[in-house]
Protein backbone atom coordinates (compact mmCIF):
# COMPACT_ATOMS: atom_id res chain seq x y z
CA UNK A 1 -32.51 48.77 -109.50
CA UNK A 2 -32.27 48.97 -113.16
CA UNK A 3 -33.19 45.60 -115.59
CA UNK A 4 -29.64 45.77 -116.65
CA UNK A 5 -27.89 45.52 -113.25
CA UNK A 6 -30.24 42.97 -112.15
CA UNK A 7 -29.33 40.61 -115.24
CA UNK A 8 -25.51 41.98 -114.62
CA UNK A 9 -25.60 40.35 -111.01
CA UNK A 10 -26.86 37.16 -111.60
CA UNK A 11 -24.13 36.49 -113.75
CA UNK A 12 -21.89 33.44 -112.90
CA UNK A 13 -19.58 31.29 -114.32
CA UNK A 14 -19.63 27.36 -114.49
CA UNK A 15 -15.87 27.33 -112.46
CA UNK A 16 -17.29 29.41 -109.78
CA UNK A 17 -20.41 27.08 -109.97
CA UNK A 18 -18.30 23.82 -109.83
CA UNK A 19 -16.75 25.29 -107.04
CA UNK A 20 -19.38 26.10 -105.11
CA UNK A 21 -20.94 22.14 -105.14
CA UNK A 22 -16.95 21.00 -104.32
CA UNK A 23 -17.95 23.24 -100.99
CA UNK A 24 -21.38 22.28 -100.35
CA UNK A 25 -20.28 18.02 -100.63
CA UNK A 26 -17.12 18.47 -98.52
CA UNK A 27 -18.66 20.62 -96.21
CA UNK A 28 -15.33 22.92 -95.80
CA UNK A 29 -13.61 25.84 -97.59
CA UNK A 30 -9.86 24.06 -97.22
CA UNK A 31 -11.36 20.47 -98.17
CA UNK A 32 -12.57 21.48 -101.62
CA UNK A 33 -9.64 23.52 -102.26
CA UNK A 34 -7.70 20.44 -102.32
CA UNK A 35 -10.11 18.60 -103.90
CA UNK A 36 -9.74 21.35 -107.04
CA UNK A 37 -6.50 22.12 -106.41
CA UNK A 38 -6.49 25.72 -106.05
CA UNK A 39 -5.48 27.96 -102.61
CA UNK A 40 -8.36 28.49 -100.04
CA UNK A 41 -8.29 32.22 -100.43
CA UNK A 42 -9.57 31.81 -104.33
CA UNK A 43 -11.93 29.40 -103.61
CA UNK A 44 -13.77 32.07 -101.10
CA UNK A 45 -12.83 34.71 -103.49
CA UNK A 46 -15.36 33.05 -105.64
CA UNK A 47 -17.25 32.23 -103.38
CA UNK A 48 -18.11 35.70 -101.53
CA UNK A 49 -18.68 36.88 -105.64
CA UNK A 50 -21.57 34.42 -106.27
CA UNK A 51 -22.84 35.28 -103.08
CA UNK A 52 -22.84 38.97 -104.33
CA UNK A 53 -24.25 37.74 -107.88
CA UNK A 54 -27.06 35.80 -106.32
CA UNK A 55 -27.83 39.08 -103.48
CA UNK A 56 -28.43 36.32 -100.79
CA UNK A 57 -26.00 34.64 -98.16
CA UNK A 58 -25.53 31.35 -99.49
CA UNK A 59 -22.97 29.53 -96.86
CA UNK A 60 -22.87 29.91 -93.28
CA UNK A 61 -19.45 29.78 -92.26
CA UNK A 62 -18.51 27.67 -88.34
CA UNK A 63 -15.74 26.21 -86.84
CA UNK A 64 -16.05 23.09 -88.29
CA UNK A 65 -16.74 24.24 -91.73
CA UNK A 66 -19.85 25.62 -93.38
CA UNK A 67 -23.07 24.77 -93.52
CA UNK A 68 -25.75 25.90 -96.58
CA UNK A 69 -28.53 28.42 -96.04
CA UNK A 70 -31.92 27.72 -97.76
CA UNK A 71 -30.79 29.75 -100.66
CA UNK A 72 -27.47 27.20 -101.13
CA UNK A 73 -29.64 24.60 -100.65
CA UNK A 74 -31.95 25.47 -103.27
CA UNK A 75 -28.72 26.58 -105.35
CA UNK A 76 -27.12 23.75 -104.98
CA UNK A 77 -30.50 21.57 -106.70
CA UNK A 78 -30.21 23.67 -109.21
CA UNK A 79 -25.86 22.73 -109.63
CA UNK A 80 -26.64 19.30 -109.92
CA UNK A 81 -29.13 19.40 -112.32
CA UNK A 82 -26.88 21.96 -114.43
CA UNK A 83 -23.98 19.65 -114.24
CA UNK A 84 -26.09 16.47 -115.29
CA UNK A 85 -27.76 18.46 -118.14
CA UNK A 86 -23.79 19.15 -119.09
CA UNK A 87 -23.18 15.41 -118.80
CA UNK A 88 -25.78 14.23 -120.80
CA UNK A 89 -25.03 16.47 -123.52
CA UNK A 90 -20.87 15.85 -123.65
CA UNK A 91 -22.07 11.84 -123.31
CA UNK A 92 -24.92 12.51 -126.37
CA UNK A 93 -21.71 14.21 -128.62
CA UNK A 94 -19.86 11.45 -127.81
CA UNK A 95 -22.18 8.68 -128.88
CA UNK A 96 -22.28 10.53 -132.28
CA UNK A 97 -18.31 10.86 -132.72
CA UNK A 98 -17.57 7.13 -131.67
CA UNK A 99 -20.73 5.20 -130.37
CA UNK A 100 -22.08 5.21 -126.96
CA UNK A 101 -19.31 4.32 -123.80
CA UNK A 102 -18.96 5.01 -120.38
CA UNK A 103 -21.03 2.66 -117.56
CA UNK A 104 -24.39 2.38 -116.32
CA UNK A 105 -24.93 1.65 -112.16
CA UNK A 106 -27.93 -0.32 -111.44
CA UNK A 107 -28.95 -1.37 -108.22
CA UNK A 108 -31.38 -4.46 -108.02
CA UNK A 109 -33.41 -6.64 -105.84
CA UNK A 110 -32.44 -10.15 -105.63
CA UNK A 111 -35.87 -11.17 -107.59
CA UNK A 112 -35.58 -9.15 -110.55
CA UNK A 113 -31.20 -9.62 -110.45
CA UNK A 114 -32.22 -13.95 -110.78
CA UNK A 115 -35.38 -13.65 -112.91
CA UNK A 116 -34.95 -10.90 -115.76
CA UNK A 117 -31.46 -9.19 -115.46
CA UNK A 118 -29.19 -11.58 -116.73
CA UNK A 119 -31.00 -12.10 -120.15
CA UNK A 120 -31.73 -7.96 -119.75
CA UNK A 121 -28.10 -7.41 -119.56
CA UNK A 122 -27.31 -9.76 -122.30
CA UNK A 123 -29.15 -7.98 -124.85
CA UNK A 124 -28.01 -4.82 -123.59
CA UNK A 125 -24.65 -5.49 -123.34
CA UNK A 126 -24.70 -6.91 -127.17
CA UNK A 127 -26.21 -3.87 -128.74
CA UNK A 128 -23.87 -1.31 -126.48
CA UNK A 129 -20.62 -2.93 -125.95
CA UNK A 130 -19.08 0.38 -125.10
CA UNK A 131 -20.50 0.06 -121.93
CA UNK A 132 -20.07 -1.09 -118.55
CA UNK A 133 -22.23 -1.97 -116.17
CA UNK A 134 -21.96 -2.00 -112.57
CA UNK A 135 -24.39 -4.32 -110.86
CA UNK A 136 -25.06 -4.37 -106.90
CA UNK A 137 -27.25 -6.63 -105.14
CA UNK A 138 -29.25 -4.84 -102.23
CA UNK A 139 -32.25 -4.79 -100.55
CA UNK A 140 -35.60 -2.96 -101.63
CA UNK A 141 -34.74 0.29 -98.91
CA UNK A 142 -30.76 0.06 -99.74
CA UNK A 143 -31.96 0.41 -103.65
CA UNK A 144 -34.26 3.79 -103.00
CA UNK A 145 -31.26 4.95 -100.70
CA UNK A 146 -28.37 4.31 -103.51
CA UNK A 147 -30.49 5.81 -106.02
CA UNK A 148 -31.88 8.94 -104.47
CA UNK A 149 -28.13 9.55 -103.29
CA UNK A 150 -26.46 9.19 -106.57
CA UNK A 151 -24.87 5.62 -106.12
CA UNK A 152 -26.67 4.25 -108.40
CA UNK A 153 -28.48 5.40 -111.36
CA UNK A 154 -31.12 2.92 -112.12
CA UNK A 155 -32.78 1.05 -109.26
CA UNK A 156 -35.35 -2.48 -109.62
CA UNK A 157 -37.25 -3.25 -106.94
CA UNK A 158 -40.95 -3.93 -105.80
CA UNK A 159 -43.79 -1.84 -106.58
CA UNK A 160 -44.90 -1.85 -103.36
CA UNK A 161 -41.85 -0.32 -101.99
CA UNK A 162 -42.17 3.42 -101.49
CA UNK A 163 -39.92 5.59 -103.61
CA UNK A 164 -40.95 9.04 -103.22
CA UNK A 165 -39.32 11.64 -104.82
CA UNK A 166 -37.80 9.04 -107.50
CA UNK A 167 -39.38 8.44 -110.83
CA UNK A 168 -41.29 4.80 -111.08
CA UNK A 169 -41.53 3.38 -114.76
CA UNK A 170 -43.20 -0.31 -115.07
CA UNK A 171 -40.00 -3.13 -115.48
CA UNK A 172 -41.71 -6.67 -115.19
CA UNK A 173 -44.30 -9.15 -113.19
CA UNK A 174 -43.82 -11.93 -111.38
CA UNK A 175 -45.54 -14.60 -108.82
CA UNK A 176 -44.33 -16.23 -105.87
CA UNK A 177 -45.14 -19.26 -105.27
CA UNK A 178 -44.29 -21.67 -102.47
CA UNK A 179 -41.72 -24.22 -102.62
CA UNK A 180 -41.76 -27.21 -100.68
CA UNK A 181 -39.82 -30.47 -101.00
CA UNK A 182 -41.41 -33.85 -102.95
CA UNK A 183 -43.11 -35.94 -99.96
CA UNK A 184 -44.13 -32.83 -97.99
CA UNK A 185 -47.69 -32.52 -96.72
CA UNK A 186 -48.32 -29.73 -98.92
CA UNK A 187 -46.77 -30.94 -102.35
CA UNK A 188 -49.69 -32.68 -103.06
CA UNK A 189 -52.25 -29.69 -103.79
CA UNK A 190 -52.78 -27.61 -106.58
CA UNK A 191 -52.76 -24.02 -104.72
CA UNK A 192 -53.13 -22.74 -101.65
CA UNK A 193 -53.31 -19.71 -99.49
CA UNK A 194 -50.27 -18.15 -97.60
CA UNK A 195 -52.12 -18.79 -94.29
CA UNK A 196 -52.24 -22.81 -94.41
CA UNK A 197 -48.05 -22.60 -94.52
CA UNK A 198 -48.29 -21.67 -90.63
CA UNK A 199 -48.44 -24.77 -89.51
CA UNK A 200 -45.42 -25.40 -91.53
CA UNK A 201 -41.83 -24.87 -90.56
CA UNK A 202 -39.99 -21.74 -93.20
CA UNK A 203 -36.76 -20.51 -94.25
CA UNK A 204 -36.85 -17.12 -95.23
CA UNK A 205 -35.08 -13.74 -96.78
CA UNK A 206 -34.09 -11.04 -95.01
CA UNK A 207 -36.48 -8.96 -92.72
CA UNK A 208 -35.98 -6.20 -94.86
CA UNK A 209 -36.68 -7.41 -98.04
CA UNK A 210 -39.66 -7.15 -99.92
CA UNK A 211 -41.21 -10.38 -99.59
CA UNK A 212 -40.62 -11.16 -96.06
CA UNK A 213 -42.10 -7.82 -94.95
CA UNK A 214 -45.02 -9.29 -97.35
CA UNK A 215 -45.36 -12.92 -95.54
CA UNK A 216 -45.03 -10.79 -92.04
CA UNK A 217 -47.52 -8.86 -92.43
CA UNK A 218 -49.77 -11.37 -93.88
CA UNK A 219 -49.47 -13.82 -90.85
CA UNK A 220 -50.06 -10.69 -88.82
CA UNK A 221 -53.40 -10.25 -90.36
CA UNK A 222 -54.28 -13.69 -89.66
CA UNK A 223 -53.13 -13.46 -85.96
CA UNK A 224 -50.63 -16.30 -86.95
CA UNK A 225 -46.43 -16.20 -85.91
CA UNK A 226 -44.51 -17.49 -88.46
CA UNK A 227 -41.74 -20.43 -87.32
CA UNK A 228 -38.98 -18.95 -89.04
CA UNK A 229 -35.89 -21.22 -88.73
CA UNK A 230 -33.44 -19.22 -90.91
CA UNK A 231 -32.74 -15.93 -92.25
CA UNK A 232 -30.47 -15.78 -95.60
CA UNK A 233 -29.77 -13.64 -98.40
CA UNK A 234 -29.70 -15.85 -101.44
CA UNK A 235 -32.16 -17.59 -103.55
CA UNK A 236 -29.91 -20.40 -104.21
CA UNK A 237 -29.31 -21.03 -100.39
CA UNK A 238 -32.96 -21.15 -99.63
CA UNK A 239 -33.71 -23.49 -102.32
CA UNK A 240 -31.06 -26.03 -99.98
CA UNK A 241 -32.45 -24.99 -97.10
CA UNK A 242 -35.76 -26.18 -98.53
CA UNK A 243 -34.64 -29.26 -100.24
CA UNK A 244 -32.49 -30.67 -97.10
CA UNK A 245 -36.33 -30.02 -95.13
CA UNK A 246 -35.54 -27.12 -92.51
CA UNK A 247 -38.59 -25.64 -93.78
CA UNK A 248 -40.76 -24.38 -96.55
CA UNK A 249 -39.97 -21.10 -98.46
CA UNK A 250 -41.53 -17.94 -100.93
CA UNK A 251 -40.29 -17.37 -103.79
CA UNK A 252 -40.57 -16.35 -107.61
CA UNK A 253 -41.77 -18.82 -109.71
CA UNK A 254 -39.19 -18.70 -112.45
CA UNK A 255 -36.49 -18.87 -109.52
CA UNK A 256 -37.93 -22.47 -108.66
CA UNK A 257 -39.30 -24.23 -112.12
CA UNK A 258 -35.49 -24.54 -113.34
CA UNK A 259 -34.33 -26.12 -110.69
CA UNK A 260 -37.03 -28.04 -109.28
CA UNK A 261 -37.03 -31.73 -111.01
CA UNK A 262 -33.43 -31.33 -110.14
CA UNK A 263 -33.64 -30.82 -106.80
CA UNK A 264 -36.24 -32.67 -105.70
CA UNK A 265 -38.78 -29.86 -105.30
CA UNK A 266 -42.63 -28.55 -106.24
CA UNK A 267 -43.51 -25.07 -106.28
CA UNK A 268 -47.42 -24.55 -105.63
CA UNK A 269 -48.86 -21.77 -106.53
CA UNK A 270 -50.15 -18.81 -103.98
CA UNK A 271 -53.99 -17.39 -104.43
CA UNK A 272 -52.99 -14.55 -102.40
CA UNK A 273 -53.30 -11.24 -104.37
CA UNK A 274 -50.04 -10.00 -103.20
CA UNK A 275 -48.33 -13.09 -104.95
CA UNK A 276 -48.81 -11.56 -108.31
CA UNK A 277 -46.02 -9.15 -107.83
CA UNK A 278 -44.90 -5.94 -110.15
CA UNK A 279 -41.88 -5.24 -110.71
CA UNK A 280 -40.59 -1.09 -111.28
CA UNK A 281 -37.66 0.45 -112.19
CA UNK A 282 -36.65 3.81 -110.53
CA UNK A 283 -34.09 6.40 -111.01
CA UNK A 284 -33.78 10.07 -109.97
CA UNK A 285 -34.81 12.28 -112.96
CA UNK A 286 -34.75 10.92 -116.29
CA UNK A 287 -34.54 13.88 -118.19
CA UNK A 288 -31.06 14.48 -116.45
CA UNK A 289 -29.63 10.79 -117.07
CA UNK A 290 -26.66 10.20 -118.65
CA UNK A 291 -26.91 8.41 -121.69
CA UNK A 292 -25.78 4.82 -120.78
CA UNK A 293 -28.32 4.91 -117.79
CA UNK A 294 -30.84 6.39 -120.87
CA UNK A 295 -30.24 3.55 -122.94
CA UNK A 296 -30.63 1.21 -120.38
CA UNK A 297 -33.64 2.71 -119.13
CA UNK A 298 -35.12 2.94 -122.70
CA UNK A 299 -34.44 -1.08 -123.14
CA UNK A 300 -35.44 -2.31 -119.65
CA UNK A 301 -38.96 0.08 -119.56
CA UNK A 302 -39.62 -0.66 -123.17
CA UNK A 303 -39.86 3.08 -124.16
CA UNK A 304 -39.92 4.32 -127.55
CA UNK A 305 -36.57 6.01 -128.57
């Protein structure tokens, strides 16, 4: 095969291309045909030519639809990142024509969403007022799902959650502490291990979330259960919880010293290593962001522009 036909084949254009990833994320011929509004019989027109471009089967065509080979697979990778590469440069132009706008999708634990975010978002949202930001609350594992699947573009969680195949940059530190109401046996002393809170009634997070897998695991290790009267999702519930004396709780210092000559409460400080907590902010490639999440990312990571 001559050089020339070879380049001639793997011609394509960026329709065809588009058309192909409409395929691959409905998963049918006749569902991304009226997604792109165009007959069935074009769209595998176009189809059955990149296939004959690329020299490799790329779809594998069933009742129920089609399903990639290896080769869409790997074709479809390379799609997205050629689409996002497109993005980022239309949203680059447009920051030089009129000033940065579109939105930015971040997806944060409840620690860093209380401690850091709201000033974070301030400062942002002062310098870039073109943009919007859509903020969702979720758990550690939700954030690493919603940002590996594209529903989210920046994710802030613990360091000690696993992100693989994500891109970790530093974001902030923290340390937990435990909070305990004035006139409790253990409001009197000046730090303490996690272990002497066992004998102690708690109020926790959810299982899944960082710092209750944390406290599990440490009573574990000390062959210790943990009397865990109530699961709940909010800081500012557990603080009640804590102050009305169901139990004793975890939590990040700067989510108790505000509120605590208020509400009656001390928050004593753990010697455990794992209380000194790190804080990281992930997203999916960041040479492919678009530039809101950039920006964002370039503020939050304190990166040099």
């Amino acid at each position: 095969m001559s050089q020339g036909t070879s380049e001639g084949r793997l011609r394509f254009d960026l329709v065809t291309l588009d058309l192909f990833l409409s395929v691959a994320e409905e998963g049918s011929i006749a569902a991304a045909a009226a997604r792109r509004h165009i007959a069935p019989s074009a769209v595998s027109r176009r189809l059955a030519e990149l296939e004959a471009a690329m020299d490799t089967p790329l779809l594998q065509r069933h009742a129920r639809g089609i399903a990639l080979t290896p080769a869409g697979e790997a074709l479809l990778r390379h799609a997205r990142s050629v689409f996002a590469v497109l993005g980022r440069m239309r949203d680059e132009m447009g920051e030089h024509a009129q000033g940065v706008r579109g939105h930015v999708r971040i997806a944060a634990n409840t620690s860093s969403l209380t401690e850091f975010l709201p000033e974070e978002l301030a400062l942002f949202m002062a310098r870039w007022p073109g943009i919007r930001v859509e903020m969702q609350e979720l758990l550690s594992p939700e954030i690493v799902r919603a940002v590996r699947d594209g529903l989210a573009d920046v994710g802030i969680m613990a360091e000690s959650v696993p992100a693989e195949g994500l891109e970790s940059l530093f974001y902030r530190e923290d340390r937990l502490q435990v909070v305990v109401p004035l006139g409790h046996p253990l409001a009197g002393v000046e730090a303490l291990d996690y272990a002497e809170t066992l004998d102690f009634p708690q109020v926790g997070l959810a299982r899944e979330s960082s710092i209750q897998k944390m406290l599990a695991s440490t009573a574990a290790q000390c062959g210790r259960p943990i009397d865990l009267r109530v699961h709940v999702n909010s800081f500012d519930v557990l603080r009640r919880l804590v102050q009305v004396g169901i139990g004793l709780a975890v939590l990040p210092e700067a989510c108790i010293h505000p509120f605590a000559e208020a509400m009656g409460l001390r928050g004593v400080p753990l010697r455990d290593a794992w209380a000194q907590r790190r804080l990281k902010l992930c997203v999916r490639d960041r040479a492919t962001l678009p530039a809101p999440a950039r920006l964002f990312v370039q503020q939050a990571a304190r990166l040099e522009t």
